[in-house]
Structures are given as C-alpha cells and as structure tokens.
N, C-alpha and C. Protein backbone atom coordinates (compact mmCIF):
# COMPACT_ATOMS: atom_id res chain seq x y z
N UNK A 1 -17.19 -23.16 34.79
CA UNK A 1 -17.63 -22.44 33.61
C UNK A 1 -16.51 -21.51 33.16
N UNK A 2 -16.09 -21.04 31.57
CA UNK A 2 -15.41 -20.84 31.07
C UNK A 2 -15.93 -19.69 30.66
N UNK A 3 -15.41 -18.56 30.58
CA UNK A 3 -15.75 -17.58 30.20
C UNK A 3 -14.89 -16.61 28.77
N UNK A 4 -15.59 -16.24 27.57
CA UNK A 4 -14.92 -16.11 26.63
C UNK A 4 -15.15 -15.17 26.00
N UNK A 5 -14.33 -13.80 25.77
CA UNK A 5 -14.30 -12.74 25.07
C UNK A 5 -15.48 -12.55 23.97
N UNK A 6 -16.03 -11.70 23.62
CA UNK A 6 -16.80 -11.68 22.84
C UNK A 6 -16.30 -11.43 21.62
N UNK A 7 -16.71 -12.13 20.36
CA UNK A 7 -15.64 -11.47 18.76
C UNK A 7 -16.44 -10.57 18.22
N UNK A 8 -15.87 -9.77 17.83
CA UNK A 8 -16.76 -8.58 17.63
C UNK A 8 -15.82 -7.00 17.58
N UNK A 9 -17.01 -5.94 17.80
CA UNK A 9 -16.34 -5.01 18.07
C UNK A 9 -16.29 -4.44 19.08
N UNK A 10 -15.68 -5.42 20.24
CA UNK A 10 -15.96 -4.70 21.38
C UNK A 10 -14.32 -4.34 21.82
N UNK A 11 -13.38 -4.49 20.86
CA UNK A 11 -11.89 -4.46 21.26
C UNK A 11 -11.17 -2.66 21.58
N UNK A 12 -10.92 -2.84 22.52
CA UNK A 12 -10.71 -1.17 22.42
C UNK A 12 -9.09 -1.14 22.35
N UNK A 13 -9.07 -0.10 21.39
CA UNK A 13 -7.26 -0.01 21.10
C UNK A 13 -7.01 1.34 21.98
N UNK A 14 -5.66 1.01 21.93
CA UNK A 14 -5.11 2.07 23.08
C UNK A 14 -4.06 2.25 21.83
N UNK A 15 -3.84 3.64 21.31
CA UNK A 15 -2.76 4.47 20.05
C UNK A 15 -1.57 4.50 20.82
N UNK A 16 -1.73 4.97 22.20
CA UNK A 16 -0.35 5.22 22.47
C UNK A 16 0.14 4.28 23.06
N UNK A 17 -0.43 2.75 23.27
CA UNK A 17 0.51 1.76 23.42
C UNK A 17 1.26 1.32 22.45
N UNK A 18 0.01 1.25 21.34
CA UNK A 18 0.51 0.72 20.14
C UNK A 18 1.66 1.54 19.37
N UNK A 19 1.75 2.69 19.34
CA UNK A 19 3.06 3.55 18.64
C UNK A 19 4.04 2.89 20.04
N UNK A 20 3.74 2.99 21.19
CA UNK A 20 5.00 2.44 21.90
C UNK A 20 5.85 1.39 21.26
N UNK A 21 4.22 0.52 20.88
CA UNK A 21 5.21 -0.95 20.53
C UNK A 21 5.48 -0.79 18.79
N UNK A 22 4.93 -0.40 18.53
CA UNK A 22 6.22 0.08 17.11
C UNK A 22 7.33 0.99 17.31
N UNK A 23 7.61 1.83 17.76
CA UNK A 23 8.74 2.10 18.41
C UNK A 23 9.40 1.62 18.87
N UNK A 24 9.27 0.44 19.91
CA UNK A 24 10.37 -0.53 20.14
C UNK A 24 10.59 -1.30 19.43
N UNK A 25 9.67 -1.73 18.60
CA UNK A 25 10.14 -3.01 17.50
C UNK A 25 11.20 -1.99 16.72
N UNK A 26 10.81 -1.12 15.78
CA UNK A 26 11.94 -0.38 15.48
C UNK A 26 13.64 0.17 15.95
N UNK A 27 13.37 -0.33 17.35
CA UNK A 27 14.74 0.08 18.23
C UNK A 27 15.18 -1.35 18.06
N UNK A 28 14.51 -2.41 18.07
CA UNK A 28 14.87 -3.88 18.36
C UNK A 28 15.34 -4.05 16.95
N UNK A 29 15.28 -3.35 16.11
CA UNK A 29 15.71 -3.97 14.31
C UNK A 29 16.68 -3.00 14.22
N UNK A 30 16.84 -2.37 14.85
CA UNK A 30 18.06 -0.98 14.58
C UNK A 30 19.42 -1.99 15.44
N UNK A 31 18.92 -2.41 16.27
CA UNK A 31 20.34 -2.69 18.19
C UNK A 31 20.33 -4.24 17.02
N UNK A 32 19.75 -4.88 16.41
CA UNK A 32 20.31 -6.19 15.85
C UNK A 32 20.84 -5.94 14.63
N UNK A 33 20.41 -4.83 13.70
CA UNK A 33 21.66 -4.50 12.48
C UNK A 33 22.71 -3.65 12.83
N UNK A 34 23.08 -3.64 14.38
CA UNK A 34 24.32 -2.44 14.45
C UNK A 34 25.31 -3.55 14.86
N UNK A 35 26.46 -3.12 14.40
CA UNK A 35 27.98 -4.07 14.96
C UNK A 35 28.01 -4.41 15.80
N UNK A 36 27.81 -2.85 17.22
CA UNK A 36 28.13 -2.27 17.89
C UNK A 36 27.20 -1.94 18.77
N UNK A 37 27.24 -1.68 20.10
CA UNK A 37 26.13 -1.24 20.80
C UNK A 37 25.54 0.29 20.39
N UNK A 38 24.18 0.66 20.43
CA UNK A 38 23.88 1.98 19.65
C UNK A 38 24.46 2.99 20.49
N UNK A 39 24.72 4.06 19.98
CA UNK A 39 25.20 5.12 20.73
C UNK A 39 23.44 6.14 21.10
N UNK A 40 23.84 6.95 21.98
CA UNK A 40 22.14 7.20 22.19
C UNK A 40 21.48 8.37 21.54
N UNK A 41 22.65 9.00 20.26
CA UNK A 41 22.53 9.88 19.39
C UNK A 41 21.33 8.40 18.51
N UNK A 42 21.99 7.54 18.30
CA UNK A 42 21.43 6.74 17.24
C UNK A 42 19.97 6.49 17.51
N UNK A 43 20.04 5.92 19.28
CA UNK A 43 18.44 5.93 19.37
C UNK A 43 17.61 6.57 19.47
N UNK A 44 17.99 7.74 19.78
CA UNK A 44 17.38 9.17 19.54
C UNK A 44 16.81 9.57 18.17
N UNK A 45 17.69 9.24 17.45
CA UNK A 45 17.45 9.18 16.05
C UNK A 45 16.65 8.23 15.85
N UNK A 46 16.25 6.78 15.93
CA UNK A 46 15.61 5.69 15.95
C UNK A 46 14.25 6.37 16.08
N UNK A 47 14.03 6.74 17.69
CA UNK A 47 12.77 6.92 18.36
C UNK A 47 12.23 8.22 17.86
N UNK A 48 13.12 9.32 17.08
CA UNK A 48 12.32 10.08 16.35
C UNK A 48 12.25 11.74 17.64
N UNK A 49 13.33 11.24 18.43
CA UNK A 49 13.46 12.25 19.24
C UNK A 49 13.31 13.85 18.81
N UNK A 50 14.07 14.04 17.76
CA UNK A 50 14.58 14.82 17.41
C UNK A 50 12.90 15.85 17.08
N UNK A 51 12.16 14.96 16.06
CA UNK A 51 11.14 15.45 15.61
C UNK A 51 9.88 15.18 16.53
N UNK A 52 10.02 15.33 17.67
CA UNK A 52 9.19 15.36 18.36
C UNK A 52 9.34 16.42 19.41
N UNK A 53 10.11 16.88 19.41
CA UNK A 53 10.89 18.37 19.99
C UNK A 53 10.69 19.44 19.34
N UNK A 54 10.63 19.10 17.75
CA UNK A 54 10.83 20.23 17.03
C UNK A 54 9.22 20.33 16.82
N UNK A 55 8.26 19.32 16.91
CA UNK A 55 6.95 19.14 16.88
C UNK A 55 6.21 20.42 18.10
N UNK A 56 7.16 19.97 19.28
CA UNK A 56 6.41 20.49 20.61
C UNK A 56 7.33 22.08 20.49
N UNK A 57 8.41 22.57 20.01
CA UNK A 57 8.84 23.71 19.49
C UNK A 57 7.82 24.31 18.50
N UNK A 58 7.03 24.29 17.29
CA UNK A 58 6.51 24.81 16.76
C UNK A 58 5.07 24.97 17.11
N UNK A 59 5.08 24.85 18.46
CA UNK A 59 3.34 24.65 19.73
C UNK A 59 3.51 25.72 19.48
C-alpha cells in the first residue's frame, strides 16, 4: 500500500528556509554573472549583510 500526501492545506511553510533559498539563488545569479570569483565584500553585499546589522544596530 502506497501512501499519499494529502492536497490541500495541510502544507506547512517554513519563512526562514525559504528566504534561505532565495538568498542563495540570488548568490548563484550574482557567482554566474561575475568574470571573476566574488570577492566576499560582494557577497556580503549579495546576502544583504550589511542591512541586517544595521537592522540588529537600530534594536
């Protein structure tokens, strides 16, 4: 016997996987339009480092 997900609304999302994985897709489209390997100012910049510091600075 085969057992099969129910369709519906029983799907539970998880936010902070999902910003994970847009965040990496975003690093993955940044490292394939660069010449060059990124420098880690760049991915910093990518991943939004910057404003997430200044986020947890204005706590």
């Amino acid at each position: 016997m085969t057992r099969v997900a129910a369709v519906g609304g029983t799907a539970v999302q998880d936010h902070v996987a999902l910003a994970e994985i847009e965040l990496c897709g975003e690093l993955i489209i940044a490292a394939s339009a660069a010449r060059e390997r990124l420098s880690l100012e760049s991915i910093d910049e990518v991943l939004r480092v910057s404003e997430e510091r200044d986020r947890e600075s204005a706590r």
